[in-house]
Every structure is written in structure tokens, then in C-alpha cells.
N, C-alpha and C. Protein backbone atom coordinates (compact mmCIF):
# COMPACT_ATOMS: atom_id res chain seq x y z
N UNK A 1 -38.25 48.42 -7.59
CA UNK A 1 -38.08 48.36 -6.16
C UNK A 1 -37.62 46.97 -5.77
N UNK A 2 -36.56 47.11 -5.02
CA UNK A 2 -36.22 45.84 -4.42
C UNK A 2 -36.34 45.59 -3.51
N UNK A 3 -36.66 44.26 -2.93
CA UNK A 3 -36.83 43.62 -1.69
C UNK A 3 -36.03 42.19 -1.06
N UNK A 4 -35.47 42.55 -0.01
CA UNK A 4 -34.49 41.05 0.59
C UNK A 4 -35.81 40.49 1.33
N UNK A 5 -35.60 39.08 1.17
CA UNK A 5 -36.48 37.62 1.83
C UNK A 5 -35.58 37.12 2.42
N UNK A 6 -35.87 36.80 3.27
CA UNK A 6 -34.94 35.67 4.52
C UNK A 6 -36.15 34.39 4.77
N UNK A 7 -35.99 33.12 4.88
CA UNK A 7 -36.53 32.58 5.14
C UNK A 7 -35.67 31.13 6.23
N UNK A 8 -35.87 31.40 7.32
CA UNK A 8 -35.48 30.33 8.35
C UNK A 8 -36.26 29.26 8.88
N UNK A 9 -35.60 28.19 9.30
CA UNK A 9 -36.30 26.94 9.95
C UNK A 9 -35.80 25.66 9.62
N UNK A 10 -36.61 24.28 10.08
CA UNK A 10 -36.14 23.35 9.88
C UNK A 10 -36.11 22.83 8.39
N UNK A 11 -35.05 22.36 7.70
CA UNK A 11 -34.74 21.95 6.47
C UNK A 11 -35.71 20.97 5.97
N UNK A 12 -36.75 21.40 4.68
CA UNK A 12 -37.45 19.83 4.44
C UNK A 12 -37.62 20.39 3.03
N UNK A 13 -37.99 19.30 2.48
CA UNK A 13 -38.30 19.52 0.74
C UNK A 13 -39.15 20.07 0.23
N UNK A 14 -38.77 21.11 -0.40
CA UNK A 14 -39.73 22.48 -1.01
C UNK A 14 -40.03 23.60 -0.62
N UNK A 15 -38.81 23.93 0.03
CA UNK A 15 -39.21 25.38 0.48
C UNK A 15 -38.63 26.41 -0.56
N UNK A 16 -37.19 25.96 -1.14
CA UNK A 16 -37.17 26.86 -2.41
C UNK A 16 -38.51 26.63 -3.39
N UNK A 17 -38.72 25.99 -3.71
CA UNK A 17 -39.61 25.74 -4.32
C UNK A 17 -40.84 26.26 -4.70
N UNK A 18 -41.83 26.03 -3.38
CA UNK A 18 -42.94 27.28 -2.80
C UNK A 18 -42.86 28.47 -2.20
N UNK A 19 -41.54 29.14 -2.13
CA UNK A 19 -41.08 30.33 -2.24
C UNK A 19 -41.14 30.83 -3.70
N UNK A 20 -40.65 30.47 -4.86
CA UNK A 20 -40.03 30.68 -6.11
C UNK A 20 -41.16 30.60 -6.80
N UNK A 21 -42.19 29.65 -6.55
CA UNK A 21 -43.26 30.12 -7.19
C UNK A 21 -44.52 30.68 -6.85
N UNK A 22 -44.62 31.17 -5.56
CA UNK A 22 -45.16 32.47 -4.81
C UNK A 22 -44.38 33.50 -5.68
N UNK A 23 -43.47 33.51 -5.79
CA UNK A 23 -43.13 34.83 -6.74
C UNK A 23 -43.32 34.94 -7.73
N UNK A 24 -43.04 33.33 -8.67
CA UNK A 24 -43.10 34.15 -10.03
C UNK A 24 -45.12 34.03 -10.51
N UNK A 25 -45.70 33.64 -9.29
CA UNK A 25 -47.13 33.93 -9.46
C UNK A 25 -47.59 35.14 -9.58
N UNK A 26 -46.38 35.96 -8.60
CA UNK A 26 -46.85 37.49 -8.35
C UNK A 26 -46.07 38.18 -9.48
N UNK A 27 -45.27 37.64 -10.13
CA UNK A 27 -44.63 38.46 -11.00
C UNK A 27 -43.43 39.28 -10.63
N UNK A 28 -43.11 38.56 -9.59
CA UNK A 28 -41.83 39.10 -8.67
C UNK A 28 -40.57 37.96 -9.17
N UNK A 29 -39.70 38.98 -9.81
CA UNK A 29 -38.12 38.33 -9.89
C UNK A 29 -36.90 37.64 -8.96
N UNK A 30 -36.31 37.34 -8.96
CA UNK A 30 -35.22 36.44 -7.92
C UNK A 30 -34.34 37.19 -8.67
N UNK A 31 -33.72 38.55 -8.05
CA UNK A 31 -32.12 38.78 -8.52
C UNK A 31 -31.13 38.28 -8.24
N UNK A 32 -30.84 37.56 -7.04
CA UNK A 32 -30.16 37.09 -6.11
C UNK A 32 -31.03 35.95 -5.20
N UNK A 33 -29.97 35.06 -4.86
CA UNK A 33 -30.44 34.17 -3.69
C UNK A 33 -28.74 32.97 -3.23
N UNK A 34 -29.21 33.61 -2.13
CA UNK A 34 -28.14 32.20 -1.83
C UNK A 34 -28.83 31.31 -0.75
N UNK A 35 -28.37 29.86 -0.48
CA UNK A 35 -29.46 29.58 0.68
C UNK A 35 -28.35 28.34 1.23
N UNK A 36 -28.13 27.98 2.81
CA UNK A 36 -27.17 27.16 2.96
C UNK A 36 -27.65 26.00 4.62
N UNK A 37 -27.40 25.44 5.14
CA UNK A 37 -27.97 24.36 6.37
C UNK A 37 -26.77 25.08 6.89
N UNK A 38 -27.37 25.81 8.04
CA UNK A 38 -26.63 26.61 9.81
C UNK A 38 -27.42 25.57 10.67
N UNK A 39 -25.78 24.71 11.49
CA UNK A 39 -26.37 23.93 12.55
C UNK A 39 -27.73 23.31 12.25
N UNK A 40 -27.78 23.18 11.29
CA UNK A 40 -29.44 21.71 11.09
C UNK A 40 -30.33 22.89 10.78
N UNK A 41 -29.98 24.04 10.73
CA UNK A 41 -31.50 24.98 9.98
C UNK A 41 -31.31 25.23 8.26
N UNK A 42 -32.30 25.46 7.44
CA UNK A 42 -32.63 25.93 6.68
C UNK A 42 -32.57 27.38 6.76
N UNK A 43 -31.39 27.83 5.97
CA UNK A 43 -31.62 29.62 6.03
C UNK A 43 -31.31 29.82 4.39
N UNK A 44 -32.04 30.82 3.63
CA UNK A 44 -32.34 31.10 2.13
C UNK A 44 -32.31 33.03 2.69
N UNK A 45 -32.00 33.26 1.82
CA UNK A 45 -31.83 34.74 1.56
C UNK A 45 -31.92 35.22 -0.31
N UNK A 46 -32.84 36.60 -0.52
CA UNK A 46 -33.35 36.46 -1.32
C UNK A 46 -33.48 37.75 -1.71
N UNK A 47 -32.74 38.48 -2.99
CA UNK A 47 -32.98 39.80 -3.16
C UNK A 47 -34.12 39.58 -4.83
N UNK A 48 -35.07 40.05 -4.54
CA UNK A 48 -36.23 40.53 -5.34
C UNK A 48 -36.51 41.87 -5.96
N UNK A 49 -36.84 41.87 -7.19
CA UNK A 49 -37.55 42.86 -7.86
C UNK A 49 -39.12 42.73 -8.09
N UNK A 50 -39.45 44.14 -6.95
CA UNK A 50 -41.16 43.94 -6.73
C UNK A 50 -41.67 44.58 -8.16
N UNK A 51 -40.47 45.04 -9.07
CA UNK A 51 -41.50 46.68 -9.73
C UNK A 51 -42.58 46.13 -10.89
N UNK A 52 -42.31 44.85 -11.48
CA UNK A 52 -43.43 43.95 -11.94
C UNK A 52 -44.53 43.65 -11.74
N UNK A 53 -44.83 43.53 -9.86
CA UNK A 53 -45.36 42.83 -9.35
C UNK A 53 -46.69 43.83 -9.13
N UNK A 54 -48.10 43.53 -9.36
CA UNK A 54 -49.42 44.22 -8.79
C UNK A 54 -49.58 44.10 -7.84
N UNK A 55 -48.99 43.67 -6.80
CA UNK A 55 -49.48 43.86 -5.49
C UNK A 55 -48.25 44.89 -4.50
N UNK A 56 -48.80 45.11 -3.56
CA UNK A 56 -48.11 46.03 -2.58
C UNK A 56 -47.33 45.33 -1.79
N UNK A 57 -46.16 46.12 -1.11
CA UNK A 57 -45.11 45.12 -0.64
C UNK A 57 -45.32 44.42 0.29
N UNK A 58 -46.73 45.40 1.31
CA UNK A 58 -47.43 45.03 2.28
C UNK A 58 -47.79 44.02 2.35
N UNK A 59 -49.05 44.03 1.14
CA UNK A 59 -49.66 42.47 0.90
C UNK A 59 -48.67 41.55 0.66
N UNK A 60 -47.44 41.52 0.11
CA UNK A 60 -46.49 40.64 -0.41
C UNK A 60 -46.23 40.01 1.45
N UNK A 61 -45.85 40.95 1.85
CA UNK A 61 -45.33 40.67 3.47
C UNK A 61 -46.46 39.55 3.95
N UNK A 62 -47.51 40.02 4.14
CA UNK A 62 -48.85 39.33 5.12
C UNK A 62 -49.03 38.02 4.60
N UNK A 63 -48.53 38.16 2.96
CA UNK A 63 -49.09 36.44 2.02
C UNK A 63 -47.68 35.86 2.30
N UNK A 64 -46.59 36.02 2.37
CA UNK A 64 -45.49 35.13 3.01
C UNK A 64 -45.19 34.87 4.56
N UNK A 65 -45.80 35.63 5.22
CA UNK A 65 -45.53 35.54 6.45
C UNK A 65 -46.45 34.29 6.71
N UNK A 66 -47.99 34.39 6.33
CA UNK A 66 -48.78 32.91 6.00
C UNK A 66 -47.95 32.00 5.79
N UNK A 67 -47.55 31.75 4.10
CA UNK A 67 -47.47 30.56 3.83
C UNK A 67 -46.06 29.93 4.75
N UNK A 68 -44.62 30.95 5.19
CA UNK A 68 -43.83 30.66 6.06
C UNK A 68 -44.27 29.97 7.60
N UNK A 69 -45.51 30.74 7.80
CA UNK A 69 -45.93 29.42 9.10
C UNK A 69 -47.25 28.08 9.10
N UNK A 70 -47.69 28.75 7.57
CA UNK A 70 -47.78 27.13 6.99
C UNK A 70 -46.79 25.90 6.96
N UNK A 71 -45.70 25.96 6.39
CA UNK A 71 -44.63 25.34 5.84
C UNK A 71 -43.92 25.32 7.44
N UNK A 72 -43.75 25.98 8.59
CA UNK A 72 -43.11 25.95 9.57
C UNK A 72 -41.79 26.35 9.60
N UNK A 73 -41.83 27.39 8.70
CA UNK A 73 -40.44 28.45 8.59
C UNK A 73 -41.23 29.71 8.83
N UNK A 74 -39.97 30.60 8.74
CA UNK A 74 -40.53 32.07 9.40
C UNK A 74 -39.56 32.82 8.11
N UNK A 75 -40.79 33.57 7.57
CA UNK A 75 -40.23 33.99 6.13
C UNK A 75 -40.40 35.71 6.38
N UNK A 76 -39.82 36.37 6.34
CA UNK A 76 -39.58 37.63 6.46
C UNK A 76 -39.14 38.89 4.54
N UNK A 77 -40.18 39.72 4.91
CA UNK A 77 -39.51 40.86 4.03
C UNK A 77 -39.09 41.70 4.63
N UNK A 78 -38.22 42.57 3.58
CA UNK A 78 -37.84 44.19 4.09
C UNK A 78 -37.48 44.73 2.96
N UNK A 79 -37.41 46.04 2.66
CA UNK A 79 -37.52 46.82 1.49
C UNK A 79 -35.83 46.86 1.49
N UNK A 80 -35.22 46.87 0.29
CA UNK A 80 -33.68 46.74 0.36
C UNK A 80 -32.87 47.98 1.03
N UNK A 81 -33.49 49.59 0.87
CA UNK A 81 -32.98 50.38 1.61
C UNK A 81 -33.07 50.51 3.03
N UNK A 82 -34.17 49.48 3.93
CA UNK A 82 -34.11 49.66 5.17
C UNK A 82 -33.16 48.23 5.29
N UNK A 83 -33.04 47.02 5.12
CA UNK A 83 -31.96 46.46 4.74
C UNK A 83 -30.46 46.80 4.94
N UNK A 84 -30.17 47.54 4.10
CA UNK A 84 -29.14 48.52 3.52
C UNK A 84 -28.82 49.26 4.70
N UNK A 85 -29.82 49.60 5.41
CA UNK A 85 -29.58 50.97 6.25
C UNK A 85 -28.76 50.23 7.48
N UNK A 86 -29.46 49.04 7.97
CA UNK A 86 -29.49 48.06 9.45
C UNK A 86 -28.12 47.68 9.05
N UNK A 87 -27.39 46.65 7.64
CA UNK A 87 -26.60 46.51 7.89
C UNK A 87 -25.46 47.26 7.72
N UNK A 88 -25.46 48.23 7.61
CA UNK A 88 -24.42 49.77 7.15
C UNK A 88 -23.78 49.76 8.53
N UNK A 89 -22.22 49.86 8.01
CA UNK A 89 -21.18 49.09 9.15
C UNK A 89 -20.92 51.17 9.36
């Protein structure tokens, strides 16, 4: 099962970082990522493979949405077919 991460906000050191290893704690893969500075923000985008991972996508959601307003970014999941669906031209 795959999952896209978006993570937005102000640019500071270590947010790939404590993203990347929130995952590979959970046993969740990085298939993809690209990440680039829009107008002075920090934006990372992030396609994941949960099917490793023991926890539920749920819990995955509630433990990043934390540490994203720890860190003072706003870190978002979504399952890749609802993803898929939103941006379907």
C-alpha cells in the first residue's frame, strides 16, 4: 500500500531528516520524494510504501501530524488512490 506525504512550512534544518527517520523507524519506505523552497517555504512531497510497516495508516497520520506541528510544518498523509483520484484531470 502506498501513501503520498506532503510536508509544508518554513525552511530550517532537518526536516528531511526527521521525516526519513520517522519512517524508516516504522519500517516505511521512500519510493519517491522530491522536495524544493516555493517563495521562502519548505515544500517535500513523498510517495511511501506502508506494506512493511506494523502500524495503521491512521496511526501513521496522528504520529506525523504531531511531530509536523512540533517541528512547525504541517505534514499531511493520504492513501495514493484517494491522491490519484483528487488529482485525475
Amino acid at each position: 500500500m502506498n501513501a503520498i506525504i506532503t510536508v509544508v512550512g518554513s525552511d530550517k534544518v532537518g526536516i528531511i531528516a526527521a521525516v526519513s527517520a520517522f519512517l524508516a523507524e516504522r519500517n516505511i519506505n521512500i519510493e519517491d520524494i522530491s522536495q524544493t523552497i516555493l517563495s521562502g517555504s519548505f515544500v517535500m512531497m513523498m510517495m511511501v510504501d506502508l506494506s512493511s510497516s506494523a502500524k495503521a495508516l491512521e496511526t501513521i497520520k496522528q504520529e506525523l501530524s504531531k511531530m509536523g506541528s512540533d517541528m512547525g510544518v504541517s505534514i499531511s498523509v493520504m492513501h495514493e488512490k484517494v491522491f490519484s483520484a483528487m488529482h485525475r484531470i
